[in-house]
PDB file of N, CA and C in Angstrom:
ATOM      1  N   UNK A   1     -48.932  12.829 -35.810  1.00  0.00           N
ATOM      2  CA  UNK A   1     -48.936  14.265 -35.995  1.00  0.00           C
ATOM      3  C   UNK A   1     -49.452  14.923 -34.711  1.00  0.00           C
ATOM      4  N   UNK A   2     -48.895  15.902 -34.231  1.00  0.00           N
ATOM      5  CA  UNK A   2     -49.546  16.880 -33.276  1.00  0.00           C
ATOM      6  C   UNK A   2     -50.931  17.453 -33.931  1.00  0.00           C
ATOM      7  N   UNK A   3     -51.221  18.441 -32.608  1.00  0.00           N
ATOM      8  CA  UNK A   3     -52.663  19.006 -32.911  1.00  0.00           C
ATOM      9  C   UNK A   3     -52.784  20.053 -33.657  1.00  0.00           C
ATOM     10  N   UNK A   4     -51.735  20.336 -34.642  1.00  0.00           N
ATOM     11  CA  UNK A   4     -51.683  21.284 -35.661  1.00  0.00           C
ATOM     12  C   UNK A   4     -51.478  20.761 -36.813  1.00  0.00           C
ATOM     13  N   UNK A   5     -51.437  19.622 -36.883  1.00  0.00           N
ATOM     14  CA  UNK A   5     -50.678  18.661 -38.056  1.00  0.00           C
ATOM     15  C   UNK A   5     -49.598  18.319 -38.187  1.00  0.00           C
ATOM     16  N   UNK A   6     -48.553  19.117 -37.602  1.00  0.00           N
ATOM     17  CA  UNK A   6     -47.071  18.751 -37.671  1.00  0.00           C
ATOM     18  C   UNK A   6     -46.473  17.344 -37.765  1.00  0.00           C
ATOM     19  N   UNK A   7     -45.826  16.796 -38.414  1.00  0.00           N
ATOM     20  CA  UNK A   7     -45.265  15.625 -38.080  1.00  0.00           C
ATOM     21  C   UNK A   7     -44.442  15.382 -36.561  1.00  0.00           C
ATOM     22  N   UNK A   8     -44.819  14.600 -35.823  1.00  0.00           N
ATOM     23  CA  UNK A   8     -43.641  14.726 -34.847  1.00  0.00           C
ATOM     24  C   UNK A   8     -43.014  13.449 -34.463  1.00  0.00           C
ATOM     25  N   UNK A   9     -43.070  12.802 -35.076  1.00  0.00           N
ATOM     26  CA  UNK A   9     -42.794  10.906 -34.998  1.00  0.00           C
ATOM     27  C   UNK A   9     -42.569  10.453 -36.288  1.00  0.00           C
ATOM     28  N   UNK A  10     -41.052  10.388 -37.108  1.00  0.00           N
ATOM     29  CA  UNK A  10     -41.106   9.748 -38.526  1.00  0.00           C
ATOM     30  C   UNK A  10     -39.812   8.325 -38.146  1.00  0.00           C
ATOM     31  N   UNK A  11     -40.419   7.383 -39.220  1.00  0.00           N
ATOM     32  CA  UNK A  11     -39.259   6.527 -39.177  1.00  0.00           C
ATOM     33  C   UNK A  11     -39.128   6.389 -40.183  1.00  0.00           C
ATOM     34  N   UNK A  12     -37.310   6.029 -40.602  1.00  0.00           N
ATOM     35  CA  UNK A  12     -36.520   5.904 -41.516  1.00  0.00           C
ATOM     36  C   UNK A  12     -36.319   4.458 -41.820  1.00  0.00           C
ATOM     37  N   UNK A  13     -36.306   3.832 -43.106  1.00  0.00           N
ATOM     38  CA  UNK A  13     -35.729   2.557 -43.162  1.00  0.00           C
ATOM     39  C   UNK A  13     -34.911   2.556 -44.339  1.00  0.00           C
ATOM     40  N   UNK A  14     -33.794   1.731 -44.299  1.00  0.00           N
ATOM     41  CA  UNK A  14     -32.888   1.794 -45.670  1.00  0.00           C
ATOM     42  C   UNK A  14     -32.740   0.732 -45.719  1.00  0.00           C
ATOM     43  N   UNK A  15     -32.704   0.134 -47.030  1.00  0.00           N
ATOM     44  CA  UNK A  15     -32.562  -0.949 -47.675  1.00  0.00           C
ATOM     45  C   UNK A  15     -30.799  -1.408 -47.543  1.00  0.00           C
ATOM     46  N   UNK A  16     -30.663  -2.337 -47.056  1.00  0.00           N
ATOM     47  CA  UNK A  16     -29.235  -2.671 -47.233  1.00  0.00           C
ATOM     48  C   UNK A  16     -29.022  -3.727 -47.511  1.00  0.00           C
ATOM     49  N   UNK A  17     -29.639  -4.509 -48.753  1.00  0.00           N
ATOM     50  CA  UNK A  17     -29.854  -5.671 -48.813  1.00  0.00           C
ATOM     51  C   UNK A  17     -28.135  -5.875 -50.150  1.00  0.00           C
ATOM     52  N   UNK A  18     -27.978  -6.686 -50.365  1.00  0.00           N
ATOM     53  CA  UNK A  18     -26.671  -6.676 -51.192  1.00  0.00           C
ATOM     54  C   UNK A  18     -26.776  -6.489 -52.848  1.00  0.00           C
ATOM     55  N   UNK A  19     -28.382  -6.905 -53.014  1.00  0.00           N
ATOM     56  CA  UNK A  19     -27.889  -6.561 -54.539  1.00  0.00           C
ATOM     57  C   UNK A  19     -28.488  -5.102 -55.112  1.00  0.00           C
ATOM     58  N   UNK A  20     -28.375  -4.156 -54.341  1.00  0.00           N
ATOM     59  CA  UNK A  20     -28.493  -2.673 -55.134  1.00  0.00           C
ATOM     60  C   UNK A  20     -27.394  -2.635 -55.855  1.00  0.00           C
ATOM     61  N   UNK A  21     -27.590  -1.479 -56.608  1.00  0.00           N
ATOM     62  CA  UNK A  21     -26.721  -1.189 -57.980  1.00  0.00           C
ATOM     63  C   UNK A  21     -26.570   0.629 -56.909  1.00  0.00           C
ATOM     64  N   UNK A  22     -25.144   0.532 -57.038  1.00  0.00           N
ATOM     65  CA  UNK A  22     -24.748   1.663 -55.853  1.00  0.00           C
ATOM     66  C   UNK A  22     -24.547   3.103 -56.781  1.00  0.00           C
ATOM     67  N   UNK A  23     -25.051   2.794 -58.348  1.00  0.00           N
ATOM     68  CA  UNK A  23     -24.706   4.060 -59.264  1.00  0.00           C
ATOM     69  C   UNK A  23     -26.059   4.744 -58.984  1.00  0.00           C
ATOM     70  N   UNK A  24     -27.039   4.375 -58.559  1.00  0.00           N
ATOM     71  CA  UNK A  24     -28.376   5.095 -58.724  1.00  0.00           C
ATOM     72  C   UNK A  24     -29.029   5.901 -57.543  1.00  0.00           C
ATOM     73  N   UNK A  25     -29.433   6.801 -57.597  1.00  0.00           N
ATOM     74  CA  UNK A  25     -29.821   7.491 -56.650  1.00  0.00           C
ATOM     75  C   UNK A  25     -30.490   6.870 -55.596  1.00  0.00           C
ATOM     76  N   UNK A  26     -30.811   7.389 -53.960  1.00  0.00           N
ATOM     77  CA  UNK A  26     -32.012   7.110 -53.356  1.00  0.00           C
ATOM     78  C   UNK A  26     -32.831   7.308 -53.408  1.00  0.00           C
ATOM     79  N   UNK A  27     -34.097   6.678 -53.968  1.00  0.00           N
ATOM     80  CA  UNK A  27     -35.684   6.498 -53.859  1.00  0.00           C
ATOM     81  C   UNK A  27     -36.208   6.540 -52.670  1.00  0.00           C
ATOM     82  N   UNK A  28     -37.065   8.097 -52.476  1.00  0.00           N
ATOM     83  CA  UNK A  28     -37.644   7.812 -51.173  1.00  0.00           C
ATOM     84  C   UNK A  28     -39.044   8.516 -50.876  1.00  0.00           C
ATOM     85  N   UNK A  29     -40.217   8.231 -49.963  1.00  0.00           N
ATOM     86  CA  UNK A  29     -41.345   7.713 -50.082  1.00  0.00           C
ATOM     87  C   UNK A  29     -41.537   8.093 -48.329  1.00  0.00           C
ATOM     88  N   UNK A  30     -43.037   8.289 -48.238  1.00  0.00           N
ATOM     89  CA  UNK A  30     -43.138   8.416 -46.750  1.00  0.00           C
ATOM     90  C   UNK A  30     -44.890   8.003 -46.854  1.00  0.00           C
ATOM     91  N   UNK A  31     -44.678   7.073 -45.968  1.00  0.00           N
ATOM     92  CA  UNK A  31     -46.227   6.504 -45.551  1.00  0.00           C
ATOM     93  C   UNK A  31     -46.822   7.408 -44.306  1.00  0.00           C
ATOM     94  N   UNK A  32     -47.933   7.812 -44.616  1.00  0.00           N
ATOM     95  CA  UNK A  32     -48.981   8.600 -43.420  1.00  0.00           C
ATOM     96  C   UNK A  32     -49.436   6.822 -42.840  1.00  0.00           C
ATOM     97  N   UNK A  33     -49.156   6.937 -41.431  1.00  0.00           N
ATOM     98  CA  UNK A  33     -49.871   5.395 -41.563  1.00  0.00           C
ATOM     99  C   UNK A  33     -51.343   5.930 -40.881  1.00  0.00           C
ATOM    100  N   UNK A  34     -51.509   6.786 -40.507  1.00  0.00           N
ATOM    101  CA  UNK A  34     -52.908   7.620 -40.395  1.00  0.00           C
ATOM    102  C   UNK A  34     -54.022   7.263 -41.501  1.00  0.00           C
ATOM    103  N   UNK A  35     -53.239   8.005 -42.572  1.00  0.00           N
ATOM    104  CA  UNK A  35     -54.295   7.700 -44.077  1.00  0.00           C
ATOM    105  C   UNK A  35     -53.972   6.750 -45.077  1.00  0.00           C
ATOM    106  N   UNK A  36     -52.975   6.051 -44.566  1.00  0.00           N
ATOM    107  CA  UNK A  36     -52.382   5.212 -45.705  1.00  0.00           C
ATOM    108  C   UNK A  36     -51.745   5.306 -46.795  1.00  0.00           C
ATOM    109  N   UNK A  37     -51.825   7.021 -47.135  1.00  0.00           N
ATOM    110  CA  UNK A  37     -51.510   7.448 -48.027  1.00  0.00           C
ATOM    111  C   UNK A  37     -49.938   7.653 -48.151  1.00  0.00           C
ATOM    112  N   UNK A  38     -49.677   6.708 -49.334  1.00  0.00           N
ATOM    113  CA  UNK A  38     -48.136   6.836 -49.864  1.00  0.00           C
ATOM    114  C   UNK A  38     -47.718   8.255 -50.383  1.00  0.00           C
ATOM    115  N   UNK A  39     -46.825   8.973 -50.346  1.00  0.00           N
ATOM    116  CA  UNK A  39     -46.327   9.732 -50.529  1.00  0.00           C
ATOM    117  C   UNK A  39     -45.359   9.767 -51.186  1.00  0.00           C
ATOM    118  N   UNK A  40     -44.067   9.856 -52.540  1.00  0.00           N
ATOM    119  CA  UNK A  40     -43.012   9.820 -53.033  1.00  0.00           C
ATOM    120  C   UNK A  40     -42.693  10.902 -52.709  1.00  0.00           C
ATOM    121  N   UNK A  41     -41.568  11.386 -52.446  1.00  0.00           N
ATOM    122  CA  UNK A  41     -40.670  12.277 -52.719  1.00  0.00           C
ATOM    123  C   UNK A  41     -39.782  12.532 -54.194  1.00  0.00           C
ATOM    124  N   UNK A  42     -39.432  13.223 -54.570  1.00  0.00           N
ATOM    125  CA  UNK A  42     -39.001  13.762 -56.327  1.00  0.00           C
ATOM    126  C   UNK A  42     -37.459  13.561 -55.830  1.00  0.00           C
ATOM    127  N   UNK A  43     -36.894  12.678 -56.490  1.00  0.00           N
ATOM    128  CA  UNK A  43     -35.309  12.632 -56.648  1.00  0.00           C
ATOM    129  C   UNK A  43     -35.002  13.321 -57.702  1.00  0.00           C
ATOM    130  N   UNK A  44     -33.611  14.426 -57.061  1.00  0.00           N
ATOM    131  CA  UNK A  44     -33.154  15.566 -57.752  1.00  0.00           C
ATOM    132  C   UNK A  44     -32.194  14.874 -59.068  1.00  0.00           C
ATOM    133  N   UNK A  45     -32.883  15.161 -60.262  1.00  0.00           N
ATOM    134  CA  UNK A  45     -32.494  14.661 -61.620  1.00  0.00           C
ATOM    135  C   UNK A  45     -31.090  15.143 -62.328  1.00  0.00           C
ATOM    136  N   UNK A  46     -29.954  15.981 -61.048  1.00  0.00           N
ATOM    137  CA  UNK A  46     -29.057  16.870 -61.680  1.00  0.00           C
ATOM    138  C   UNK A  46     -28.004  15.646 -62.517  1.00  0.00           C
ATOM    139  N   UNK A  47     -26.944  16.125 -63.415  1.00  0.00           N
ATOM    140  CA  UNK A  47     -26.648  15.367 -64.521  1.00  0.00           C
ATOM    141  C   UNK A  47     -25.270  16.506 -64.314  1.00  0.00           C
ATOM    142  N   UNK A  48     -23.946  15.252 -65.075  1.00  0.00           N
ATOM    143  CA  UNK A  48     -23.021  16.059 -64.973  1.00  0.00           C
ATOM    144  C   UNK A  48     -23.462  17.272 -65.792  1.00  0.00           C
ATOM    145  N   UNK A  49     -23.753  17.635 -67.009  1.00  0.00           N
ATOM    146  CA  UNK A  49     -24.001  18.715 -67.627  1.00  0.00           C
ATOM    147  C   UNK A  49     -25.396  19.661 -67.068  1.00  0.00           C
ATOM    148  N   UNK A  50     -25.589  19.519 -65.925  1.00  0.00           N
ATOM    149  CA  UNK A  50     -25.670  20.344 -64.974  1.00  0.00           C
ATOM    150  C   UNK A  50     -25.221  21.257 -64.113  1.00  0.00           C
ATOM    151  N   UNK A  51     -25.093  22.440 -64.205  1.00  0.00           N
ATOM    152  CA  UNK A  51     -24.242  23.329 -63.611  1.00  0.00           C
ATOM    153  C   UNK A  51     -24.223  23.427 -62.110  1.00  0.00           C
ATOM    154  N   UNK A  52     -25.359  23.103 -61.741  1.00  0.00           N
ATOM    155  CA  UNK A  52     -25.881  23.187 -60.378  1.00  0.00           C
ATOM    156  C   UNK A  52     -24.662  22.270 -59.531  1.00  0.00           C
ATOM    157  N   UNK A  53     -23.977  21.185 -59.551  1.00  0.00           N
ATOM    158  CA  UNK A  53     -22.654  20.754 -59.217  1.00  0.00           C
ATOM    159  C   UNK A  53     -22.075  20.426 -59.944  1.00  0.00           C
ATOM    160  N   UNK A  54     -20.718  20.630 -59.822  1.00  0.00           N
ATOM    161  CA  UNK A  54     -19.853  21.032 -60.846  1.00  0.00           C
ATOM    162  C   UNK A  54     -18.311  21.045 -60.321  1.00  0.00           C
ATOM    163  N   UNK A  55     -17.593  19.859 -60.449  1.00  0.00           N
ATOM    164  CA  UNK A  55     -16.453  19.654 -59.457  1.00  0.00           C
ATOM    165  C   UNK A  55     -15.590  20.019 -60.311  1.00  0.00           C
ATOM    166  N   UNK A  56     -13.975  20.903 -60.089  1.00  0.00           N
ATOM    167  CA  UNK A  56     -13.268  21.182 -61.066  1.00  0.00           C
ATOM    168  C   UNK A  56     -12.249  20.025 -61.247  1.00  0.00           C
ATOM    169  N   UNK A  57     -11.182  20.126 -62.548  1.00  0.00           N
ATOM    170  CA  UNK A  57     -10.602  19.058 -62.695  1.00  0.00           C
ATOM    171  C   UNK A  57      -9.969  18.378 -61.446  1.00  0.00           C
ATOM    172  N   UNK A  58      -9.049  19.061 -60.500  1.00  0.00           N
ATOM    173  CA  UNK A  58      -8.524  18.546 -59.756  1.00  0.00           C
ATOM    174  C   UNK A  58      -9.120  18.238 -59.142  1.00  0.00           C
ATOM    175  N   UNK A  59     -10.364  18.264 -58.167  1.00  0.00           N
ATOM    176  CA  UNK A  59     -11.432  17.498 -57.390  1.00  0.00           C
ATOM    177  C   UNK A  59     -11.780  16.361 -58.004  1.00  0.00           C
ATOM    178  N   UNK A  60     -11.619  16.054 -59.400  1.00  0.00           N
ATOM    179  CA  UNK A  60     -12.608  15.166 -59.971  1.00  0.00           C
ATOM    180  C   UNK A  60     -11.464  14.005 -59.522  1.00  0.00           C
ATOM    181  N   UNK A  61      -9.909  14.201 -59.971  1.00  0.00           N
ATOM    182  CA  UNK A  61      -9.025  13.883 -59.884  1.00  0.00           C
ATOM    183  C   UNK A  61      -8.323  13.281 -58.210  1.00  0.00           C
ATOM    184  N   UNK A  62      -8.646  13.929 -57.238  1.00  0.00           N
ATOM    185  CA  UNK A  62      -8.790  13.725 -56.026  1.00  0.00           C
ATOM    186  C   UNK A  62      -9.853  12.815 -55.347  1.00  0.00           C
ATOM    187  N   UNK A  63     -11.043  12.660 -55.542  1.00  0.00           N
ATOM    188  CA  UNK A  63     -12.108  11.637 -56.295  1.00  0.00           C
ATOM    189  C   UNK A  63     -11.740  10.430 -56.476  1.00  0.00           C
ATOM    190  N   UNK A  64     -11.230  10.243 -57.898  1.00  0.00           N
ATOM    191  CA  UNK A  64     -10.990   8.984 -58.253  1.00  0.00           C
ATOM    192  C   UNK A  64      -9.752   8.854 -57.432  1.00  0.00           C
ATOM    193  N   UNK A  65      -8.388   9.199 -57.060  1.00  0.00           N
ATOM    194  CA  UNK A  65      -7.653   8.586 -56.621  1.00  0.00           C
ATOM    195  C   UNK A  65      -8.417   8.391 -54.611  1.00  0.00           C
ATOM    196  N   UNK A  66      -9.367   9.144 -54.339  1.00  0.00           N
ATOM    197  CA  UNK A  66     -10.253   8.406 -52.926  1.00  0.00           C
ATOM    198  C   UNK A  66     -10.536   7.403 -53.183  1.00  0.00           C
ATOM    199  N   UNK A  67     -11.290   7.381 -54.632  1.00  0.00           N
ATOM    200  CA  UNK A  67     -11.918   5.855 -54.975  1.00  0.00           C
ATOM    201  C   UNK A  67     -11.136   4.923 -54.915  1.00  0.00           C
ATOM    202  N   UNK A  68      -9.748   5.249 -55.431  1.00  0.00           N
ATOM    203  CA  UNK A  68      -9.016   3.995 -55.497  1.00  0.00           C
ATOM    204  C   UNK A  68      -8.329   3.752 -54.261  1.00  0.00           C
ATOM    205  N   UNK A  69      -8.586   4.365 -52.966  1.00  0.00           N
ATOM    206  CA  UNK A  69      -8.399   4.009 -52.060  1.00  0.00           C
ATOM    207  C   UNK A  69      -7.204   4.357 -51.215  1.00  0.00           C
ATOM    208  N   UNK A  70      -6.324   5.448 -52.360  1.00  0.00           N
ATOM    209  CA  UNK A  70      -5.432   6.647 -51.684  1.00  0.00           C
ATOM    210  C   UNK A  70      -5.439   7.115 -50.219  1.00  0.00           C
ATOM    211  N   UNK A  71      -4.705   7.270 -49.252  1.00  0.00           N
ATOM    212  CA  UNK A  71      -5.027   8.530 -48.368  1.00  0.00           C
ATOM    213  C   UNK A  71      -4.704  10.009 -49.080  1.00  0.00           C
ATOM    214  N   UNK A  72      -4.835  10.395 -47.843  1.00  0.00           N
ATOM    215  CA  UNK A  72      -4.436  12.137 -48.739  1.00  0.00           C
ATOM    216  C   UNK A  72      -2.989  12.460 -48.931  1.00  0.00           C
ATOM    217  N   UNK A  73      -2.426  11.938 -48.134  1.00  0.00           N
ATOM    218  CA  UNK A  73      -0.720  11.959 -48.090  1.00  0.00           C
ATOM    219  C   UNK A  73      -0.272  11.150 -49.123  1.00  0.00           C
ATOM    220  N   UNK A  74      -1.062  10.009 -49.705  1.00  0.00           N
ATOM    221  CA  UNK A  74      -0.660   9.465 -50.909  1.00  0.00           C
ATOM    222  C   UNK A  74      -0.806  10.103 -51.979  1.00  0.00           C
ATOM    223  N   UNK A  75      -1.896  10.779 -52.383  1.00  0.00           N
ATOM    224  CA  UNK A  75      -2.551  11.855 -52.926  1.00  0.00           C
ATOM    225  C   UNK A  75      -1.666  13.369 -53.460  1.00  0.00           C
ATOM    226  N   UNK A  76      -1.302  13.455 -51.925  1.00  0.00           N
ATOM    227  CA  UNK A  76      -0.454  14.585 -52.282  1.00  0.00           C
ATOM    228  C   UNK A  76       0.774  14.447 -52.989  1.00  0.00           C
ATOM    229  N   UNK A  77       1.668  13.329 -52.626  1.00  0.00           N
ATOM    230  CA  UNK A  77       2.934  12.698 -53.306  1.00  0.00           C
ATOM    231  C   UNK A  77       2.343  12.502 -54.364  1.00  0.00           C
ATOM    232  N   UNK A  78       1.655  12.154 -55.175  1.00  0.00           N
ATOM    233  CA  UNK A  78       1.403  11.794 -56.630  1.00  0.00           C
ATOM    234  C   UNK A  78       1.321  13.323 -57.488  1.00  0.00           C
ATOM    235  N   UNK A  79       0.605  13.851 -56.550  1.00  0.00           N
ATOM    236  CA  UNK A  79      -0.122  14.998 -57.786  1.00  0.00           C
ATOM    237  C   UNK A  79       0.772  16.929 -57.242  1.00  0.00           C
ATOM    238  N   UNK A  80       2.022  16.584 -56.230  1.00  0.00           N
ATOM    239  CA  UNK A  80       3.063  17.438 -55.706  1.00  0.00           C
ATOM    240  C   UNK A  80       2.379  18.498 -55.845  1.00  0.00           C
ATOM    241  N   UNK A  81       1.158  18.350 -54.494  1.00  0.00           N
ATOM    242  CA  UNK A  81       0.454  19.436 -53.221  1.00  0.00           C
ATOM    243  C   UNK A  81       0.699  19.255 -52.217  1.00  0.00           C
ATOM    244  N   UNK A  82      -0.023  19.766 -51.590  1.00  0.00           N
ATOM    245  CA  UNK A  82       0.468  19.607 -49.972  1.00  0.00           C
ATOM    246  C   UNK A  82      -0.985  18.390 -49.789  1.00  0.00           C
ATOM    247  N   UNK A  83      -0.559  17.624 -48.138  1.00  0.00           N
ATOM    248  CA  UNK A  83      -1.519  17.317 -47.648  1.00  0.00           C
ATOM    249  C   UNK A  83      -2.584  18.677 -47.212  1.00  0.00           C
ATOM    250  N   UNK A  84      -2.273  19.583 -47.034  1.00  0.00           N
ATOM    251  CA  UNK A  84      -3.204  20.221 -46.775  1.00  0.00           C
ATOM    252  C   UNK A  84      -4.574  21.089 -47.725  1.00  0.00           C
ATOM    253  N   UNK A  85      -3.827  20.886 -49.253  1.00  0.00           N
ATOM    254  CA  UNK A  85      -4.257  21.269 -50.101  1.00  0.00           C
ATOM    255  C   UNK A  85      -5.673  19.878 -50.412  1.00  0.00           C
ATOM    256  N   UNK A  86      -4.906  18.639 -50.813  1.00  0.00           N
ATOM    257  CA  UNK A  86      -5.852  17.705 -50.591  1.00  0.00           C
ATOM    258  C   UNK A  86      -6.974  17.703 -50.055  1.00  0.00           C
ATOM    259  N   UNK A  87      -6.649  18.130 -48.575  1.00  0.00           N
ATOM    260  CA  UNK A  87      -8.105  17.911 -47.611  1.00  0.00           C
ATOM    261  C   UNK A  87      -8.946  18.662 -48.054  1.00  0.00           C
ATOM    262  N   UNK A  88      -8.013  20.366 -48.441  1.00  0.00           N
ATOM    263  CA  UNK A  88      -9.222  20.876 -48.658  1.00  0.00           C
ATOM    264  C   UNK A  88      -9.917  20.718 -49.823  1.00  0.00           C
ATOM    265  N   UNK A  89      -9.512  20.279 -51.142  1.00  0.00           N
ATOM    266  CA  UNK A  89     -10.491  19.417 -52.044  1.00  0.00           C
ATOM    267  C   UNK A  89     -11.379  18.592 -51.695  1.00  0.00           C
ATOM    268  N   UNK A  90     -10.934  18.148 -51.138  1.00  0.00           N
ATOM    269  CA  UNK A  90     -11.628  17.164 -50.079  1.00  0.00           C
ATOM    270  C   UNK A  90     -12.924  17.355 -49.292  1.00  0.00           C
ATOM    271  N   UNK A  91     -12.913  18.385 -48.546  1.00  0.00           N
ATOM    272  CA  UNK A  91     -13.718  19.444 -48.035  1.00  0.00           C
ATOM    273  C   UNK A  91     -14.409  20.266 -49.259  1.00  0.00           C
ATOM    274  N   UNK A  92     -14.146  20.439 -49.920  1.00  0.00           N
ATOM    275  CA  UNK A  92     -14.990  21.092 -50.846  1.00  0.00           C
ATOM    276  C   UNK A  92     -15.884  20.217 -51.972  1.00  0.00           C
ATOM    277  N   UNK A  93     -15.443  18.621 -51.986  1.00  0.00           N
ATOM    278  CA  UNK A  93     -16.162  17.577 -52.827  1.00  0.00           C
ATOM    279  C   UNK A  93     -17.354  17.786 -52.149  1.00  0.00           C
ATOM    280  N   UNK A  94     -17.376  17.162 -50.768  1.00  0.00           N
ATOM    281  CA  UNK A  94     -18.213  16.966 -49.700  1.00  0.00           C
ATOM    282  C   UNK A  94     -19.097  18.046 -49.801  1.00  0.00           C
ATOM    283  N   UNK A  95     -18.812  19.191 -49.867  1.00  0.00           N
ATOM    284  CA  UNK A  95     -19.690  20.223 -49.469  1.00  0.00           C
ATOM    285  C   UNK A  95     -20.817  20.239 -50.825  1.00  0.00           C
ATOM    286  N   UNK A  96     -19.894  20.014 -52.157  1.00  0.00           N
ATOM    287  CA  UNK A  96     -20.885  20.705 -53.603  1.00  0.00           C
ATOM    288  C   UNK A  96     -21.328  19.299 -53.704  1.00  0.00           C
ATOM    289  N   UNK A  97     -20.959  17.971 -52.852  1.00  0.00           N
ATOM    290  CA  UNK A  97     -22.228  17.170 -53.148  1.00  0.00           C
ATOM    291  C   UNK A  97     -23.181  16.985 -51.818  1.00  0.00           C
ATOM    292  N   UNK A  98     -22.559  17.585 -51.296  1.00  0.00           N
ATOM    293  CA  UNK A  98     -23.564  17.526 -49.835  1.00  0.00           C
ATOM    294  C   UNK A  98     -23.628  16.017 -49.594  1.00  0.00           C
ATOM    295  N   UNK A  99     -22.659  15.660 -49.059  1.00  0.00           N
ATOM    296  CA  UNK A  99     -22.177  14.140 -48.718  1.00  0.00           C
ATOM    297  C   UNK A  99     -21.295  14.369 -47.627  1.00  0.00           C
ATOM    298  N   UNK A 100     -21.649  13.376 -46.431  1.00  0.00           N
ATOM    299  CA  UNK A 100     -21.485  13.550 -45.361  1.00  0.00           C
ATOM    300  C   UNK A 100     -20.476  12.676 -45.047  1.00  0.00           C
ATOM    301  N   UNK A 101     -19.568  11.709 -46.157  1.00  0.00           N
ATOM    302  CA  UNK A 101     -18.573  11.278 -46.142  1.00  0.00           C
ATOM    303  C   UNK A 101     -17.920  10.950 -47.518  1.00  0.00           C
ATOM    304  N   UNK A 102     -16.084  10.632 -47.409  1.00  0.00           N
ATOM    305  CA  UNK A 102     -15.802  10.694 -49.104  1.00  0.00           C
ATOM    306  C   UNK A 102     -16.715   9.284 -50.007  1.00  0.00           C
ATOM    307  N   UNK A 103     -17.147   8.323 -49.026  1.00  0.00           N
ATOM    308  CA  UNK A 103     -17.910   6.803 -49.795  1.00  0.00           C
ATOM    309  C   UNK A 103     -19.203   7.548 -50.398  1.00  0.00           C
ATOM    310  N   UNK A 104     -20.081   8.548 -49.613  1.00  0.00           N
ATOM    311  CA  UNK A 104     -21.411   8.898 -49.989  1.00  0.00           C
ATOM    312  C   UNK A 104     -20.801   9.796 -51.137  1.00  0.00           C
ATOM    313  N   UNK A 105     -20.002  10.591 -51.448  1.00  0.00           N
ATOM    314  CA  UNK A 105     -19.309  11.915 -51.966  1.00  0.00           C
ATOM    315  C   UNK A 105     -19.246  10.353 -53.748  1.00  0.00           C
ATOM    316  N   UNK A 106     -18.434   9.626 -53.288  1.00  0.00           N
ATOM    317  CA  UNK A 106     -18.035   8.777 -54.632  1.00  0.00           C
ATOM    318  C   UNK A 106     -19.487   8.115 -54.832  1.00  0.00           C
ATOM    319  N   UNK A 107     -20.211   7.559 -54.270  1.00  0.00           N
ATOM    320  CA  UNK A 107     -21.243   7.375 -54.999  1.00  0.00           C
ATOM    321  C   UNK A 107     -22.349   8.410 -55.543  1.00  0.00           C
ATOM    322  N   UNK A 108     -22.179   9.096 -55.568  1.00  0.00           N
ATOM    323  CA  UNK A 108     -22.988  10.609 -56.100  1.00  0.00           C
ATOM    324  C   UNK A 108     -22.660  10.720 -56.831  1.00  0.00           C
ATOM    325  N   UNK A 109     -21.435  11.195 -57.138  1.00  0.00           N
ATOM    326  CA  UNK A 109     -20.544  11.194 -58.304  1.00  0.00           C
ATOM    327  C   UNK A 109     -20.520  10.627 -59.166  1.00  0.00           C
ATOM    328  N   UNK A 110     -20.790   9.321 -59.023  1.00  0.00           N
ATOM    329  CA  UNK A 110     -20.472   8.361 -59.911  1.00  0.00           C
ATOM    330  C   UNK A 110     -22.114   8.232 -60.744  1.00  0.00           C
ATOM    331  N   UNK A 111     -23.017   8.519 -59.649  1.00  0.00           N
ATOM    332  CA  UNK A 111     -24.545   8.395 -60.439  1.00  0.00           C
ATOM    333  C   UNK A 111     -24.121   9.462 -60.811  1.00  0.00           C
ATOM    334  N   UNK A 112     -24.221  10.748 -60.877  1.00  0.00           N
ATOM    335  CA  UNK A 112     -24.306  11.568 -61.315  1.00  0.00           C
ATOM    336  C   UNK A 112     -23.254  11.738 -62.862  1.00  0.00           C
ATOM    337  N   UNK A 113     -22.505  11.034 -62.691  1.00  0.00           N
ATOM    338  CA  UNK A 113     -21.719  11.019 -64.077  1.00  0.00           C
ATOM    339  C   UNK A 113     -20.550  11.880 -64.206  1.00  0.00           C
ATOM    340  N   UNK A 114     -19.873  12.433 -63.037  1.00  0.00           N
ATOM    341  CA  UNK A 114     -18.969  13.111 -62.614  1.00  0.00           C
ATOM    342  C   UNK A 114     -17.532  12.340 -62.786  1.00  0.00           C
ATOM    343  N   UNK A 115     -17.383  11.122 -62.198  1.00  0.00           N
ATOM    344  CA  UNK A 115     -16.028  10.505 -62.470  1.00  0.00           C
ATOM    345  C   UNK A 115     -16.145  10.122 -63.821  1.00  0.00           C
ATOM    346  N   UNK A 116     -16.524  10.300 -64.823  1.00  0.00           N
ATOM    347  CA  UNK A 116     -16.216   9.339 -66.035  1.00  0.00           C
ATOM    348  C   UNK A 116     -15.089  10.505 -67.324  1.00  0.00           C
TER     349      UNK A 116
END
């Protein structure tokens, strides 16, 4: 910490060991190694019947056919949109789960109870 307290030095570690269960949220925690003191952080408890995200049918639908490993041009031939319509579902999954790619976007989803 600086001379105001600020944090100015944190490190990150992620578990990438093989047997996580990829439906469940991230658990995360920050050690002061100053005071020793563990710290948790509160993982956000939202639930599909949560309004707070809330993907409409065709996103949900755009989704599972990512999951199954579609491009968007495949995507579009199935469900007669454009590729351009796609992306932007696409772009808009990402955004209401705040997932910084479509793999992080499907596992959110999937904890969250969105694809079922």
């Amino acid at each position: 910490m600086d001379r105001k307290g600020n944090v100015w030095l944190s490190l990150g570690v992620v578990d990438i060991s093989p047997n996580q269960d990829s439906s469940t949220l991230t658990r995360t925690q920050v050690l002061n190694f100053k005071t020793g003191q563990l710290i948790k952080l509160p993982v956000e408890k939202t639930t599909a019947n949560n309004p707070t995200i809330e993907l409409s049918s065709r996103e949900k639908e755009v989704l599972v056919m990512v999951k199954e490993g579609l491009l968007s041009k495949e995507i579009s031939e199935k469900l007669y949109i454009s590729v351009h319509t796609v992306n932007t579902h696409r772009q808009r999954i990402l955004e209401k789960l705040n997932a910084n790619n479509s793999q992080e976007a499907i596992k959110y989803a999937s904890a969250l109870g969105l694809l079922e």
